[in-house]
PDB file of N, CA and C in Angstrom:
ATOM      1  N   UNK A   1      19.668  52.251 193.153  1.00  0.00           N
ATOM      2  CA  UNK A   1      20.904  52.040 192.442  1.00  0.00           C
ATOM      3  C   UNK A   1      20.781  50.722 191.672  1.00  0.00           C
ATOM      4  N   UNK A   2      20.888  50.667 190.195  1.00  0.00           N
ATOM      5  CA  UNK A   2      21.013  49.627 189.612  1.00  0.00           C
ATOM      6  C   UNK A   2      22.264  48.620 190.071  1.00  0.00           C
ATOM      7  N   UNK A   3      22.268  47.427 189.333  1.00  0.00           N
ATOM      8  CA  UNK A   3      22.950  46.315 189.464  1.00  0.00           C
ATOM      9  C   UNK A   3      25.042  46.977 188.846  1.00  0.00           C
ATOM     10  N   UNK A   4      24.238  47.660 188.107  1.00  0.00           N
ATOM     11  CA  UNK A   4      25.932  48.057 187.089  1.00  0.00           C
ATOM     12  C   UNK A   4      26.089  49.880 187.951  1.00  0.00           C
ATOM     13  N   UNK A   5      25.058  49.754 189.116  1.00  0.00           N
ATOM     14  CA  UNK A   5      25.550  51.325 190.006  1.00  0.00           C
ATOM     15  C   UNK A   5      25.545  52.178 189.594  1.00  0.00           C
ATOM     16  N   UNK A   6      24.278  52.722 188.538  1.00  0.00           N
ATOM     17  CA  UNK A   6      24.108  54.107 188.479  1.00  0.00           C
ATOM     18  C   UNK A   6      22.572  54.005 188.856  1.00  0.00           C
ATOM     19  N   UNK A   7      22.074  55.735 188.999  1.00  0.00           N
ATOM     20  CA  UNK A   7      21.178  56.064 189.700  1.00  0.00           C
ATOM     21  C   UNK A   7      19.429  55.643 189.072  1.00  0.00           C
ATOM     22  N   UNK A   8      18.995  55.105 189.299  1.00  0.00           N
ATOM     23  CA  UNK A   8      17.668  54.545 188.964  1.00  0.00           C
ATOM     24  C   UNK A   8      16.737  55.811 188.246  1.00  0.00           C
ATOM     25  N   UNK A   9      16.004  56.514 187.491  1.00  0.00           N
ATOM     26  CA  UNK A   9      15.238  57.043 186.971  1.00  0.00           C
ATOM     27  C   UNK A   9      13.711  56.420 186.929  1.00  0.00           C
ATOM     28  N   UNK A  10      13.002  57.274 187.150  1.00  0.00           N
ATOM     29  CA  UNK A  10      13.031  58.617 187.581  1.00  0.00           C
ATOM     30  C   UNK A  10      13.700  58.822 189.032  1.00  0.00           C
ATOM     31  N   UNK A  11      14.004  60.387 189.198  1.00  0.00           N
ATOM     32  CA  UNK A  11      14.193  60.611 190.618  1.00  0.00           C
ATOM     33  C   UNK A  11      13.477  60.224 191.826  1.00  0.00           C
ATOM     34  N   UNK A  12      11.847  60.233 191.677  1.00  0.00           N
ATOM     35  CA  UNK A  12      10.704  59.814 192.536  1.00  0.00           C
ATOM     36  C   UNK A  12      10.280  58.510 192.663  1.00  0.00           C
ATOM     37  N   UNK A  13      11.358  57.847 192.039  1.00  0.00           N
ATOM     38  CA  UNK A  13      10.429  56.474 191.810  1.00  0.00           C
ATOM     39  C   UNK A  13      10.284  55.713 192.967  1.00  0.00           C
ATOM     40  N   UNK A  14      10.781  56.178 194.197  1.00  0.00           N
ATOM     41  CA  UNK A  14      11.045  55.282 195.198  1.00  0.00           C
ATOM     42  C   UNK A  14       9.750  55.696 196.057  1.00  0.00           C
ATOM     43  N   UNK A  15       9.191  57.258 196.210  1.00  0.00           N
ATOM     44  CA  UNK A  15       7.763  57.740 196.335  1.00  0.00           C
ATOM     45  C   UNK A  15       6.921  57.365 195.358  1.00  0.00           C
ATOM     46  N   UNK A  16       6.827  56.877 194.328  1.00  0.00           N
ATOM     47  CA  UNK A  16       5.684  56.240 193.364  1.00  0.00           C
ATOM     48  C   UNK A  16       5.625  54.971 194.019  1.00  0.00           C
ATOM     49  N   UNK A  17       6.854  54.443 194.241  1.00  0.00           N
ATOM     50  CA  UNK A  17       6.759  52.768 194.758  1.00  0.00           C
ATOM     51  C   UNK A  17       5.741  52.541 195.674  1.00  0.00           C
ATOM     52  N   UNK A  18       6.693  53.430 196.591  1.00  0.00           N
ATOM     53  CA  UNK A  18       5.629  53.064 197.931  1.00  0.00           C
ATOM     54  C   UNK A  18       4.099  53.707 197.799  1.00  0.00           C
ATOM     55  N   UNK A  19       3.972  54.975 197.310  1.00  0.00           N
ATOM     56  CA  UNK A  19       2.942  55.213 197.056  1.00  0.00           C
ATOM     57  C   UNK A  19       1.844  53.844 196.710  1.00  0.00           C
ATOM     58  N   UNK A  20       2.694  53.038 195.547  1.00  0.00           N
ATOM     59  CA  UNK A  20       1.537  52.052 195.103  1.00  0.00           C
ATOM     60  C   UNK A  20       0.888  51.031 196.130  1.00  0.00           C
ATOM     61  N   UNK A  21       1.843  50.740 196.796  1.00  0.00           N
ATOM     62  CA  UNK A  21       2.045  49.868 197.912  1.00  0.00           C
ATOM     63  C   UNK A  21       1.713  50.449 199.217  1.00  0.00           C
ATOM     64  N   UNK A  22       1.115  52.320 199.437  1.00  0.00           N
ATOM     65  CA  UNK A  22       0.310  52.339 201.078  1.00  0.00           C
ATOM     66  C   UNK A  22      -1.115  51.569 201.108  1.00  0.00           C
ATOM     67  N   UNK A  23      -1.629  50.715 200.282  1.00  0.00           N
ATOM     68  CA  UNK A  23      -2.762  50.115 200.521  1.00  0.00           C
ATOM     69  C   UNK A  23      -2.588  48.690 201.469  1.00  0.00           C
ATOM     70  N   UNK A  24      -1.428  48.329 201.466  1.00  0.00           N
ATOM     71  CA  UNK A  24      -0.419  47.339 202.170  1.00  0.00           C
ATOM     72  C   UNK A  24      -0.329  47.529 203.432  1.00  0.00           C
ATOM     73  N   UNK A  25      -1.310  47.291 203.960  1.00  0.00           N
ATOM     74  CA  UNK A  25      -0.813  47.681 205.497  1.00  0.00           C
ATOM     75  C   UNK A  25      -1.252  47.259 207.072  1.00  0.00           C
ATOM     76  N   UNK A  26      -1.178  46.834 207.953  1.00  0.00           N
ATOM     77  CA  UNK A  26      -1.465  46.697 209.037  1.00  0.00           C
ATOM     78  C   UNK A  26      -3.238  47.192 209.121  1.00  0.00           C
ATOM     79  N   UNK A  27      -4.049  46.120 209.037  1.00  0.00           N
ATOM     80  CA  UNK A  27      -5.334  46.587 209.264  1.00  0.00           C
ATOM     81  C   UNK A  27      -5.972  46.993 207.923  1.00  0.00           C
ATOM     82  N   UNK A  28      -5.278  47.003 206.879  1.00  0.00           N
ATOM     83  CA  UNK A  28      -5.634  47.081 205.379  1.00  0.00           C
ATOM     84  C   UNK A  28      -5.753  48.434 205.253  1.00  0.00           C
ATOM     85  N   UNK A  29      -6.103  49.167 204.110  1.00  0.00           N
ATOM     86  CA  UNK A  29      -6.196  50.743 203.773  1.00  0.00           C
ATOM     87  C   UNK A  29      -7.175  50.952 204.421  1.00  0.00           C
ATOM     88  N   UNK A  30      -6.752  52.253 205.097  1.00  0.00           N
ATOM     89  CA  UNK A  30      -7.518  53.098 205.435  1.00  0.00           C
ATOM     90  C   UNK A  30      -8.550  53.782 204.730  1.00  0.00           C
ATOM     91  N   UNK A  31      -9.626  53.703 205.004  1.00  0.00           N
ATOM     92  CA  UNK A  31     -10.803  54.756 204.458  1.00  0.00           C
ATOM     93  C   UNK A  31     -11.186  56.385 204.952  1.00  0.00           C
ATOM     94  N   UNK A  32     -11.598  56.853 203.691  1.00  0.00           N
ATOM     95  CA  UNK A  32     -11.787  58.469 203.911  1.00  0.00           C
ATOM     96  C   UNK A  32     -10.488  59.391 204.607  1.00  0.00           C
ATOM     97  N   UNK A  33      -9.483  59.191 204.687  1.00  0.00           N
ATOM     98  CA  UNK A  33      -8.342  59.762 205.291  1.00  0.00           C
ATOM     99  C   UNK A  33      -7.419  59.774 204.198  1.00  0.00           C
ATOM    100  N   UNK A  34      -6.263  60.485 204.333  1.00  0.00           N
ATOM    101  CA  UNK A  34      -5.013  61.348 203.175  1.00  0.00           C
ATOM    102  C   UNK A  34      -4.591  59.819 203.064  1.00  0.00           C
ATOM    103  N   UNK A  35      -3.717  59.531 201.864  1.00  0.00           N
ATOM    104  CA  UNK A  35      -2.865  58.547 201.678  1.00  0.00           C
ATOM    105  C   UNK A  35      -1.572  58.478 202.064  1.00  0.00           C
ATOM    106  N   UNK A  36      -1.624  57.514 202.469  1.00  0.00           N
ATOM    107  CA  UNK A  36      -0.128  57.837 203.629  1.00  0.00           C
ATOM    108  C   UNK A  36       0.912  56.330 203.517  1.00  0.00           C
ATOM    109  N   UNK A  37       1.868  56.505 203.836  1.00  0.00           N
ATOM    110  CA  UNK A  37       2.703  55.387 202.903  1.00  0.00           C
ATOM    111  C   UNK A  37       2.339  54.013 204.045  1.00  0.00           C
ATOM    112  N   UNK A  38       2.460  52.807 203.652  1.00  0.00           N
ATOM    113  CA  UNK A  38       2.475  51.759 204.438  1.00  0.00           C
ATOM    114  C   UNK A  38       3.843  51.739 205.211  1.00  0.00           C
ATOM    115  N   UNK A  39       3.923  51.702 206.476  1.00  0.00           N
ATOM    116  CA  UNK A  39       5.056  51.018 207.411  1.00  0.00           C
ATOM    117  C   UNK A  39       5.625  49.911 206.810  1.00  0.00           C
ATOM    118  N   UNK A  40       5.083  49.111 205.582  1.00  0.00           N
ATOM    119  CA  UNK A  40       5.596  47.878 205.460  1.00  0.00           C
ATOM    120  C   UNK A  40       6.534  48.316 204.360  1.00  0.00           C
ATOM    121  N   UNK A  41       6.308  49.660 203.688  1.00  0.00           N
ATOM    122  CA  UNK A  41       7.217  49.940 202.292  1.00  0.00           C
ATOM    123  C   UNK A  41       7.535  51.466 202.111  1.00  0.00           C
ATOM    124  N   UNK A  42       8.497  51.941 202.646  1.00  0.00           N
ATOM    125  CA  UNK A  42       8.689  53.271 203.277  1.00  0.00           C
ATOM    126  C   UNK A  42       9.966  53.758 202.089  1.00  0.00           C
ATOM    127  N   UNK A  43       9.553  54.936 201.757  1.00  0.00           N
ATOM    128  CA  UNK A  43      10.851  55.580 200.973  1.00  0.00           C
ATOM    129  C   UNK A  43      11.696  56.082 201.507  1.00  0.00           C
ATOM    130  N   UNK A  44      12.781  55.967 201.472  1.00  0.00           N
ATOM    131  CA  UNK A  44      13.920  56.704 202.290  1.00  0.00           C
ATOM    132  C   UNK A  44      15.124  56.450 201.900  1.00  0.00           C
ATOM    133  N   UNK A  45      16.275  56.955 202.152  1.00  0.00           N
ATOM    134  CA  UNK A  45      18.054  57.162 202.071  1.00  0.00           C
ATOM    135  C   UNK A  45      18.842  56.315 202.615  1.00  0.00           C
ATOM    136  N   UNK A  46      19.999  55.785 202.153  1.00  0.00           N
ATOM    137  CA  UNK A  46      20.959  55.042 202.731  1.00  0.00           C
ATOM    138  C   UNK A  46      21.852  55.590 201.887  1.00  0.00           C
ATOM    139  N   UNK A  47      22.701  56.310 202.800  1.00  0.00           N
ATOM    140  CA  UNK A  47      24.154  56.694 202.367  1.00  0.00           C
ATOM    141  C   UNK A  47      23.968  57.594 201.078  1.00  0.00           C
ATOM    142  N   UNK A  48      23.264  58.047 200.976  1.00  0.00           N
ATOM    143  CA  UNK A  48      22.493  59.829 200.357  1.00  0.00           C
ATOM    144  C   UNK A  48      22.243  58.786 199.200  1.00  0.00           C
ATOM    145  N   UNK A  49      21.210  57.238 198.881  1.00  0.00           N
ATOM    146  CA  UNK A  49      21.133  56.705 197.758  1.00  0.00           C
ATOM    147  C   UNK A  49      19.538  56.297 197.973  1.00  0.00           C
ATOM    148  N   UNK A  50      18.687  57.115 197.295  1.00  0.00           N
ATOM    149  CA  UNK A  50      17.227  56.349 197.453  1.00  0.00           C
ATOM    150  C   UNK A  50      17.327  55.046 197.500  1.00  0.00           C
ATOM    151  N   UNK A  51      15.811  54.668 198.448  1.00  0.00           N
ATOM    152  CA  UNK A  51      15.801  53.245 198.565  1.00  0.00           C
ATOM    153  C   UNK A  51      14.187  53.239 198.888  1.00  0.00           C
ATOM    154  N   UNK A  52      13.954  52.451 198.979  1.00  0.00           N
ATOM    155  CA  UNK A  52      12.659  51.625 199.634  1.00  0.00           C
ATOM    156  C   UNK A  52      13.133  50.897 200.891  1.00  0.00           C
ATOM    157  N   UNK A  53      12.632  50.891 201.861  1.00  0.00           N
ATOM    158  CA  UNK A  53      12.993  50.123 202.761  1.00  0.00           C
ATOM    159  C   UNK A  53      11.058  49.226 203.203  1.00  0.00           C
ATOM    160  N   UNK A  54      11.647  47.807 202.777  1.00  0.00           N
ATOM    161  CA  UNK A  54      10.332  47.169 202.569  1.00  0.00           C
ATOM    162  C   UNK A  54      10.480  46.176 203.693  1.00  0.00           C
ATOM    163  N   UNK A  55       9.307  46.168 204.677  1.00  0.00           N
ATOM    164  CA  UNK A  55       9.222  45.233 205.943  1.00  0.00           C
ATOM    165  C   UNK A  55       9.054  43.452 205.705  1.00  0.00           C
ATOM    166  N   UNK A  56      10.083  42.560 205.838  1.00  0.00           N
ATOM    167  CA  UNK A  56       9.401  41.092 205.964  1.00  0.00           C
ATOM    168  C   UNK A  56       8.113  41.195 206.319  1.00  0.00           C
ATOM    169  N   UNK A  57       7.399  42.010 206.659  1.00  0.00           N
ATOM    170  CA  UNK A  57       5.815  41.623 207.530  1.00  0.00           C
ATOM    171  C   UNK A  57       4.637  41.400 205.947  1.00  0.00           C
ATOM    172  N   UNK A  58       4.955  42.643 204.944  1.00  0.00           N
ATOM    173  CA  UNK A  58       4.875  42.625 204.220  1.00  0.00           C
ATOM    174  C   UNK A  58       4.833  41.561 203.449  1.00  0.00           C
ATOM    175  N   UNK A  59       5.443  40.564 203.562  1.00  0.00           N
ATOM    176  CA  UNK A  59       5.432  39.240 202.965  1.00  0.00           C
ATOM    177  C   UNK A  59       4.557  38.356 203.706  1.00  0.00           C
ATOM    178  N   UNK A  60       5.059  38.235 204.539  1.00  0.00           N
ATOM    179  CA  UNK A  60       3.994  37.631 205.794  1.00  0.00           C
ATOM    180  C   UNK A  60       2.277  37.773 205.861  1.00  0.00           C
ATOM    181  N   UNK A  61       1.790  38.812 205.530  1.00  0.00           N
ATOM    182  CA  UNK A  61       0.382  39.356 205.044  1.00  0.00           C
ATOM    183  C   UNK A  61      -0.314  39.418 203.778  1.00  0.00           C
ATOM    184  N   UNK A  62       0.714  40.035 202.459  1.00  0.00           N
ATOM    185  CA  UNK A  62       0.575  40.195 201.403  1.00  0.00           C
ATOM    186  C   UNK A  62       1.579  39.302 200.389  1.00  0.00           C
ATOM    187  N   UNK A  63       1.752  38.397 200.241  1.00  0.00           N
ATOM    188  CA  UNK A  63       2.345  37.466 199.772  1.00  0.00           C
ATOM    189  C   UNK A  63       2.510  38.285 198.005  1.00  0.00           C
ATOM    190  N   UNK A  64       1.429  38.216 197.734  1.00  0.00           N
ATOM    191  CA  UNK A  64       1.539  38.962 196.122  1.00  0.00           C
ATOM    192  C   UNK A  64       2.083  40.014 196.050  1.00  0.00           C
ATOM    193  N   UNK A  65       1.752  41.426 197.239  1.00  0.00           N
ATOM    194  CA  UNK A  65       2.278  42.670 196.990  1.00  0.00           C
ATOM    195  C   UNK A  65       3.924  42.588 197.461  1.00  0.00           C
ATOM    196  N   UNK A  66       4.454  41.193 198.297  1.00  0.00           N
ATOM    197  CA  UNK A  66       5.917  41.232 198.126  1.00  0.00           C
ATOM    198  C   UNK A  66       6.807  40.836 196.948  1.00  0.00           C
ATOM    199  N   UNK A  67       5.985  39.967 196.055  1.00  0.00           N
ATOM    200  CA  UNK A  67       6.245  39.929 195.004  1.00  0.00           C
ATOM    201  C   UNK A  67       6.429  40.771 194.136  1.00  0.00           C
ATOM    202  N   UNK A  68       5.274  41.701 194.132  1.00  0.00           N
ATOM    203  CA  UNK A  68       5.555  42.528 193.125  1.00  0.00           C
ATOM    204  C   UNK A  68       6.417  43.511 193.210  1.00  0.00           C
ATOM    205  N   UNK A  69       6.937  43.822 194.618  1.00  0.00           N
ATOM    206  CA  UNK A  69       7.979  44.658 194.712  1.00  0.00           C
ATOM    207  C   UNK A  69       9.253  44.144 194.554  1.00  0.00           C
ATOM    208  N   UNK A  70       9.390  42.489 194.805  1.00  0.00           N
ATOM    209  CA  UNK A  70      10.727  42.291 194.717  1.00  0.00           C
ATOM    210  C   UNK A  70      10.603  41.686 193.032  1.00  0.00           C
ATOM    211  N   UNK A  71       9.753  41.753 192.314  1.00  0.00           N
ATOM    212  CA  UNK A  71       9.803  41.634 190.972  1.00  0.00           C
ATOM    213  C   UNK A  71      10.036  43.249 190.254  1.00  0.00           C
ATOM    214  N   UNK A  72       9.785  43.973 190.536  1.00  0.00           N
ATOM    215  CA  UNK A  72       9.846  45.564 190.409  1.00  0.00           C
ATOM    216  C   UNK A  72      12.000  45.798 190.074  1.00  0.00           C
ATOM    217  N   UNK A  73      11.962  45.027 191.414  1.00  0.00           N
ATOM    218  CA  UNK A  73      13.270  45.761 191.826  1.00  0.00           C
ATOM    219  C   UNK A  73      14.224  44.420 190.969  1.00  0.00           C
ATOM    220  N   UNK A  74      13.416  43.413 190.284  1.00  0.00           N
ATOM    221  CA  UNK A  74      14.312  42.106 189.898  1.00  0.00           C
ATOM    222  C   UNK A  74      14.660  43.061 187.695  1.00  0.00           C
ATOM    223  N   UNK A  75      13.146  43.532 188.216  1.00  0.00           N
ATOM    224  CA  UNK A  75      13.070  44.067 186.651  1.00  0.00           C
ATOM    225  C   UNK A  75      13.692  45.354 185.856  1.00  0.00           C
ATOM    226  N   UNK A  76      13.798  45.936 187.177  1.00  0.00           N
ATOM    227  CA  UNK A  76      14.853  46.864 186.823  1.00  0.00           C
ATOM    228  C   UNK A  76      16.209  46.840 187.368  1.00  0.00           C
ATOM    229  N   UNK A  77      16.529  45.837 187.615  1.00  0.00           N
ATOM    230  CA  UNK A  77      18.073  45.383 187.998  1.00  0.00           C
ATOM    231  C   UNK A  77      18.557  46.414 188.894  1.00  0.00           C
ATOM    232  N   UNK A  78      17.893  46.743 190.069  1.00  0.00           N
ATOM    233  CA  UNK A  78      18.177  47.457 191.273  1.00  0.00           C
ATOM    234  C   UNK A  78      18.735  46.480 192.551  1.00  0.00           C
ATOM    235  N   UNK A  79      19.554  46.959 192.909  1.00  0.00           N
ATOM    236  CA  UNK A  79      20.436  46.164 193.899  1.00  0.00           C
ATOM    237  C   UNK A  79      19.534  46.201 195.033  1.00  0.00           C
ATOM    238  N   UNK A  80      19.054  45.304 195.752  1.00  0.00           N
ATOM    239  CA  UNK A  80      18.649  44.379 196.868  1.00  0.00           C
ATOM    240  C   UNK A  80      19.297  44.307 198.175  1.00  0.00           C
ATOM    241  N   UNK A  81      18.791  44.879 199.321  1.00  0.00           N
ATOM    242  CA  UNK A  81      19.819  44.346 200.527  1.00  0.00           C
ATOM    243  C   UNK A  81      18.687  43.718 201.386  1.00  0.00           C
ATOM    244  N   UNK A  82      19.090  42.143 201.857  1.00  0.00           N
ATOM    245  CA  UNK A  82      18.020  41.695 203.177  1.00  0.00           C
ATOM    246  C   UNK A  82      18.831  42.302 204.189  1.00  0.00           C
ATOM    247  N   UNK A  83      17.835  42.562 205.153  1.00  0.00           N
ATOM    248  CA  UNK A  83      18.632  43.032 206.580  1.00  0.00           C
ATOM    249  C   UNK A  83      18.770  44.435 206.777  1.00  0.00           C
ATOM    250  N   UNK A  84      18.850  44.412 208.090  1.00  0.00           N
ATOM    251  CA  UNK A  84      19.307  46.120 208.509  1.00  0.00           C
ATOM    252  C   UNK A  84      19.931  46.772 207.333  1.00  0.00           C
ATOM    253  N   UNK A  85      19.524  48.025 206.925  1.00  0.00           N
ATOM    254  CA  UNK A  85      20.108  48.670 205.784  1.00  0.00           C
ATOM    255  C   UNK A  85      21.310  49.052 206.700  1.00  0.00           C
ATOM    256  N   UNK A  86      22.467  49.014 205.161  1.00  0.00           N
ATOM    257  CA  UNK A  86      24.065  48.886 205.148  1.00  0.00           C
ATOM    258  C   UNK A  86      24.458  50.719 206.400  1.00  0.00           C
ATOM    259  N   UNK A  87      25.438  50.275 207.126  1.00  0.00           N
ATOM    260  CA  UNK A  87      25.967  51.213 207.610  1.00  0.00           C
ATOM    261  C   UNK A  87      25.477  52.114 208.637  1.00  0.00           C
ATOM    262  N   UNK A  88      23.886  51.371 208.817  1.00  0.00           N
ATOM    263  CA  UNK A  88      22.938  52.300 210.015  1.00  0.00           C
ATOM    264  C   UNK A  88      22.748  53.681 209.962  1.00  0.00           C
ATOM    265  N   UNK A  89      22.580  53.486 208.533  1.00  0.00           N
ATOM    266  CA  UNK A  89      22.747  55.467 207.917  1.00  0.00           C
ATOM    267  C   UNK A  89      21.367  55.311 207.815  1.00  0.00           C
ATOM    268  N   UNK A  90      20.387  54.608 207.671  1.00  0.00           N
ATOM    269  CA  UNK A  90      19.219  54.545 207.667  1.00  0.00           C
ATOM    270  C   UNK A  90      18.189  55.747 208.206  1.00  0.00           C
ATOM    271  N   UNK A  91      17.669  56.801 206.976  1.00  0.00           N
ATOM    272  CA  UNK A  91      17.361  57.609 207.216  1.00  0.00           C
ATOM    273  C   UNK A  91      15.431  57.611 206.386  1.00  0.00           C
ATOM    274  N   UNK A  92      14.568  57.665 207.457  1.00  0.00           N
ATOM    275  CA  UNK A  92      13.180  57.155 206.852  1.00  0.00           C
ATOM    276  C   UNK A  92      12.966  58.748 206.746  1.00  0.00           C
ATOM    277  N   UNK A  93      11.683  58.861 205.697  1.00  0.00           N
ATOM    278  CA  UNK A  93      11.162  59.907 205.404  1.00  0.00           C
ATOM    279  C   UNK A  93      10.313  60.188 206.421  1.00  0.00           C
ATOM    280  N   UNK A  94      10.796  61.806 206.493  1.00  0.00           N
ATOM    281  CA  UNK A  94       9.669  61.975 208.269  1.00  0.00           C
ATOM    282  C   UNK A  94       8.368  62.468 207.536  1.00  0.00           C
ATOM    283  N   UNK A  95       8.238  62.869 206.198  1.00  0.00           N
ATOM    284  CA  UNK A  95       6.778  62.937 205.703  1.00  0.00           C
ATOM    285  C   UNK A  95       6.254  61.439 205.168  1.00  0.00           C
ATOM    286  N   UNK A  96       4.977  61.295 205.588  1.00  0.00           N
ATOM    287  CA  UNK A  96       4.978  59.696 205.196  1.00  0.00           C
ATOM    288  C   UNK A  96       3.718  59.909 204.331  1.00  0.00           C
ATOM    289  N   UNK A  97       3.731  61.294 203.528  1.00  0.00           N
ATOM    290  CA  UNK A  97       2.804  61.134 202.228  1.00  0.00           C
ATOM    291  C   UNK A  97       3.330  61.382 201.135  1.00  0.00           C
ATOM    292  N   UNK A  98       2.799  60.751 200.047  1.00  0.00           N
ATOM    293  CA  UNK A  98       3.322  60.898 199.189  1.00  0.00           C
ATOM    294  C   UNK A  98       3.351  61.733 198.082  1.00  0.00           C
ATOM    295  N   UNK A  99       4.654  62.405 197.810  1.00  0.00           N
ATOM    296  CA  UNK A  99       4.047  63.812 196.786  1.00  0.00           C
ATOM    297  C   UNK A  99       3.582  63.624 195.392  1.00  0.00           C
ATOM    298  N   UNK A 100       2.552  64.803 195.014  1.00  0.00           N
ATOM    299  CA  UNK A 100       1.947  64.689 194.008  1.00  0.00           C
ATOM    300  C   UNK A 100       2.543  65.226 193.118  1.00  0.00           C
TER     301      UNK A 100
END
């Protein structure tokens, strides 16, 4: 959801995101195995509104790749929440690959 609250375009962009960002991850990318999203930057729903839900750890490890996501989301004037996502509607994608 943008800053002025309408719906971000494309529809997938929140699976492209993370997509870019499963190399991000606990133990670094995996080799020879499917691509699979990082725990640190997960696509998923809050209150039926795509989101990214992106881990502090993520910052903590990858200093640049938190940047570039919270520059992503600065550049397209998408609204930002630190903290437990709003309302505990927090709903993660139970497929954690990303579609082609």
């Amino acid at each position: 959801m943008t800053s002025s609250g309408r719906a971000f375009r494309p529809s997938d962009w929140a699976e492209r995101l993370a997509g870019v960002m499963s190399q991000f991850r606990p133990g670094g990318a995996p080799t020879g195995r499917h691509l699979a999203y990082s725990p640190w930057c997960i696509p998923s729903s809050v209150n039926n509104v795509r989101c990214v839900v992106v881990h502090e750890d993520l910052r903590a490890h990858h200093v640049m790749a938190w940047d570039f996501v919270m520059g992503f989301a600065k550049d397209n004037e998408l609204q930002v929440h630190h903290g437990a996502p709003p309302n505990s509607t927090h709903q993660p994608h139970s497929d954690h690959h990303p579609k082609n």
